[in-house]
N, C-alpha and C. Protein backbone atom coordinates (compact mmCIF):
# COMPACT_ATOMS: atom_id res chain seq x y z
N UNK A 1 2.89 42.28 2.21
CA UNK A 1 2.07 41.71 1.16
C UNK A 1 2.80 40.57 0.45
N UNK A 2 3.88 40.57 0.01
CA UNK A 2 4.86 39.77 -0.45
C UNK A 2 4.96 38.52 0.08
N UNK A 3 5.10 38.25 1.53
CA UNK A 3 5.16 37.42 2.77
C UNK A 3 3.99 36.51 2.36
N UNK A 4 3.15 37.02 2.17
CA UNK A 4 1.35 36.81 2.56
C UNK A 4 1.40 35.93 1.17
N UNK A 5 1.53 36.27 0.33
CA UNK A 5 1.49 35.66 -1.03
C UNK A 5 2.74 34.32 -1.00
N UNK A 6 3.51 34.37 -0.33
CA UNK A 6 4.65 33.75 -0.18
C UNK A 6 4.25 32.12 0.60
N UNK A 7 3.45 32.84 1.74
CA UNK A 7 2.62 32.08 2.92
C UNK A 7 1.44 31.28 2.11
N UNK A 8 0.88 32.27 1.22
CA UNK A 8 -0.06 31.73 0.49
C UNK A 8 0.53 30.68 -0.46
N UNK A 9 1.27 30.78 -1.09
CA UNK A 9 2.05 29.70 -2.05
C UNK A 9 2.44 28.34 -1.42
N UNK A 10 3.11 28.67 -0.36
CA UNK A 10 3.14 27.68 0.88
C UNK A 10 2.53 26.73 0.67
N UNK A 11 1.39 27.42 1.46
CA UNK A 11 0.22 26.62 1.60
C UNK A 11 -0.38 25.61 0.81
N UNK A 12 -0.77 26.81 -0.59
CA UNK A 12 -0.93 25.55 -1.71
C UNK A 12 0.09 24.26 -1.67
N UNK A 13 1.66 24.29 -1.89
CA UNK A 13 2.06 23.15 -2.13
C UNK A 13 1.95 22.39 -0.67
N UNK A 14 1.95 22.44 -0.16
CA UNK A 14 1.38 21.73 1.48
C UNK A 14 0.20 21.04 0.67
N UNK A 15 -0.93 21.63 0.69
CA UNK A 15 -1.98 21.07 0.69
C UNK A 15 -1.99 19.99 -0.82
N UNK A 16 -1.06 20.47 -1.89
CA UNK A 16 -0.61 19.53 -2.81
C UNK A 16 -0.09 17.73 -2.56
N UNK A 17 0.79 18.52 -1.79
CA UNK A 17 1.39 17.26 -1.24
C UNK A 17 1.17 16.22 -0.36
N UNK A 18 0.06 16.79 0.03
CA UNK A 18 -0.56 16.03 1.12
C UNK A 18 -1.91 15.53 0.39
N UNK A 19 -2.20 15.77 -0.84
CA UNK A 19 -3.10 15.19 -1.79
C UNK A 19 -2.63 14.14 -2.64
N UNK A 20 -1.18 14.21 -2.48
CA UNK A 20 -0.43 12.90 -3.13
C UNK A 20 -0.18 12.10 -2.29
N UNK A 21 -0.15 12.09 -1.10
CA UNK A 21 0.32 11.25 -0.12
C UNK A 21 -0.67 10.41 -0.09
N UNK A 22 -2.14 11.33 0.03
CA UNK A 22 -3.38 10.59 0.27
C UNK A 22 -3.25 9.23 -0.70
N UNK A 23 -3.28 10.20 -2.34
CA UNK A 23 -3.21 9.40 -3.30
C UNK A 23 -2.33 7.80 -3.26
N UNK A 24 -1.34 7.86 -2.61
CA UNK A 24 -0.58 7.43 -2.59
C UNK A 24 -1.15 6.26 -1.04
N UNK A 25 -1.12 6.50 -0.48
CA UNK A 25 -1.62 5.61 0.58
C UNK A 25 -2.76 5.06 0.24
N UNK A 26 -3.67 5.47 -0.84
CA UNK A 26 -4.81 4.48 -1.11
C UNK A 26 -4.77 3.35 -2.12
N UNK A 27 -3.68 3.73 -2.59
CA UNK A 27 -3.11 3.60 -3.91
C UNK A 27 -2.29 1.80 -2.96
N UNK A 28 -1.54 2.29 -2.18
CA UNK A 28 -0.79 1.18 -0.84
C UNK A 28 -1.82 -0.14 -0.76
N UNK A 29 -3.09 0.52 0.04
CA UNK A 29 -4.23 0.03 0.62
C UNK A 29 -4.31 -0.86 -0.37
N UNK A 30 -4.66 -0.14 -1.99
CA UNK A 30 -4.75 -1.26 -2.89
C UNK A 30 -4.43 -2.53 -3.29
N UNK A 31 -3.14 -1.92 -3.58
CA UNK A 31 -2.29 -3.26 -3.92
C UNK A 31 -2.25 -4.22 -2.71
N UNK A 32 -2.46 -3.42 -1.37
CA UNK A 32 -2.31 -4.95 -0.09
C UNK A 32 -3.65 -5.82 -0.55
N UNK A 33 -4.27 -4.76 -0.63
CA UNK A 33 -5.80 -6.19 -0.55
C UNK A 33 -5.77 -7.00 -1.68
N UNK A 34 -5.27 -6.28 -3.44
CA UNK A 34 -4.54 -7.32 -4.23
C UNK A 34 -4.16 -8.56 -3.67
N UNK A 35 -2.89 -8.52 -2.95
CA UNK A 35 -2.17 -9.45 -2.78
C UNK A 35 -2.25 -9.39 -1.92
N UNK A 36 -3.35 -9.55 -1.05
CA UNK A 36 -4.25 -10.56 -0.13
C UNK A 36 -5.39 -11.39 -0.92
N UNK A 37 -5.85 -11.25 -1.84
CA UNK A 37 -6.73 -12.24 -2.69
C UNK A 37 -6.20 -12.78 -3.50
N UNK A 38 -4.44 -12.65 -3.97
CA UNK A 38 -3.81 -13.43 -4.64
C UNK A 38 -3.35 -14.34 -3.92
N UNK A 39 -3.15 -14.50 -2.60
CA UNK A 39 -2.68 -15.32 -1.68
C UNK A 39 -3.99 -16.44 -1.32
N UNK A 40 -4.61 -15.27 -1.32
CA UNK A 40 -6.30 -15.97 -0.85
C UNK A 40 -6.28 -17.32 -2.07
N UNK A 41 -6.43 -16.89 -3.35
CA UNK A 41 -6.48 -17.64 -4.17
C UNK A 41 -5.55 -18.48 -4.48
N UNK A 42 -4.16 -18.54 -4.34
CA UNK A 42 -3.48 -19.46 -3.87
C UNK A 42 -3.43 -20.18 -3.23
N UNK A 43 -3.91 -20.32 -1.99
CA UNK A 43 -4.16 -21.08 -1.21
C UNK A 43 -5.37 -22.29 -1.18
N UNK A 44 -6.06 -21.40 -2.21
CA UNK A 44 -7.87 -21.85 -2.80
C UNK A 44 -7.62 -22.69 -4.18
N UNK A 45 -6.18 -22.80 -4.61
CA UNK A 45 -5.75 -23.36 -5.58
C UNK A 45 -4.94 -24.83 -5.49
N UNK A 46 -4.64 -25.26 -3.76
CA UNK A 46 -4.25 -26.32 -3.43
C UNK A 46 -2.31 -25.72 -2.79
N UNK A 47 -1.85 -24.46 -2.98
CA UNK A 47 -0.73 -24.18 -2.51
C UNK A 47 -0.46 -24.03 -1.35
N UNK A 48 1.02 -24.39 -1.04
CA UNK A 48 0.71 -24.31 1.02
C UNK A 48 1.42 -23.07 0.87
N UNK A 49 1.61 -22.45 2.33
CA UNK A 49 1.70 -21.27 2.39
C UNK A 49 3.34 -20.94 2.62
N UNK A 50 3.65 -21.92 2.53
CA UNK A 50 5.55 -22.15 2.11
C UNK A 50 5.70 -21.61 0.63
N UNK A 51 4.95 -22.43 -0.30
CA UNK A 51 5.41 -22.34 -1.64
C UNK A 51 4.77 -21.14 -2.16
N UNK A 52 3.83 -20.51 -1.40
CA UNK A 52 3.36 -18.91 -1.67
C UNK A 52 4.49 -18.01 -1.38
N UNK A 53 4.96 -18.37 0.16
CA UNK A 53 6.13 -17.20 0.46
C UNK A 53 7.20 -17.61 -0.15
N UNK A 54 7.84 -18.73 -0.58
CA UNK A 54 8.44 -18.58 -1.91
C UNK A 54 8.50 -18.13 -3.01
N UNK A 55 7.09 -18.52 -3.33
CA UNK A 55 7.31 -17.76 -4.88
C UNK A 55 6.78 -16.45 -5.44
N UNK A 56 6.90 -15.55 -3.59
CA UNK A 56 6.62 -14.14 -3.78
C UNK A 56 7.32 -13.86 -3.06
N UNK A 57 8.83 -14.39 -2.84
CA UNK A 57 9.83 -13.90 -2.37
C UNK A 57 9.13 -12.99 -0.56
N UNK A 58 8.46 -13.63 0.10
CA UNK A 58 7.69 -13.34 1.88
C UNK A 58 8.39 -14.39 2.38
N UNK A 59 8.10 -14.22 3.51
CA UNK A 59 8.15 -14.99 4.63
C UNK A 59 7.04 -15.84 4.81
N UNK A 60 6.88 -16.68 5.47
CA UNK A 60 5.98 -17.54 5.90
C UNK A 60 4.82 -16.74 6.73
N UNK A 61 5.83 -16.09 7.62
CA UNK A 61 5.45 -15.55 9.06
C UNK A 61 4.00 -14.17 8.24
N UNK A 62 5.04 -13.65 7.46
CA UNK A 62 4.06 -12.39 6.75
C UNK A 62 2.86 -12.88 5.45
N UNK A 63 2.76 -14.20 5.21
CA UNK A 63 1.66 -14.19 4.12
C UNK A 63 0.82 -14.45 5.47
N UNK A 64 1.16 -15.51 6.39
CA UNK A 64 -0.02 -15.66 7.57
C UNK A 64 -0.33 -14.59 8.07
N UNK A 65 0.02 -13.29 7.99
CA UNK A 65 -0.84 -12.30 9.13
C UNK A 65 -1.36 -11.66 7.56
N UNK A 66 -0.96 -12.12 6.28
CA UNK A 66 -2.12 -11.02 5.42
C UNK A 66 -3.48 -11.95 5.27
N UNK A 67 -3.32 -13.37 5.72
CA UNK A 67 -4.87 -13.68 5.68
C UNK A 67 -4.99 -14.13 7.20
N UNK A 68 -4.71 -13.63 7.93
CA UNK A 68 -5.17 -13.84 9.42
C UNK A 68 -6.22 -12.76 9.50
């Protein structure tokens, strides 16, 4: 019986933690598409995509595949 309750406790924080992760990966999702429409709009503002990955500390290579 002990085990079972033990197993059961388990479980709960499993299924906890894997409710933060979720949280947490949508939470990710967010902020990318953020700053994919901050880029967007940078770019919609006359900036080339040098002085974007400059002055958000990227690469060149990585602002082009967030609006590719």
């Amino acid at each position: 019986m002990e085990r079972q309750l033990e197993l059961e406790e388990a479980q709960k924080e499993v299924k906890n933690v894997q409710k933060k992760a979720n949280e947490a990966q949508k939470e990710v999702k967010e902020l990318n598409q953020e700053r994919v429409l901050m880029v967007q709009m940078m770019l919609k503002n006359g900036m080339s995509v040098s002085q974007i990955a400059k002055s958000i500390s990227k690469s060149e290579e990585e602002i082009k595949k967030w609006i590719s």
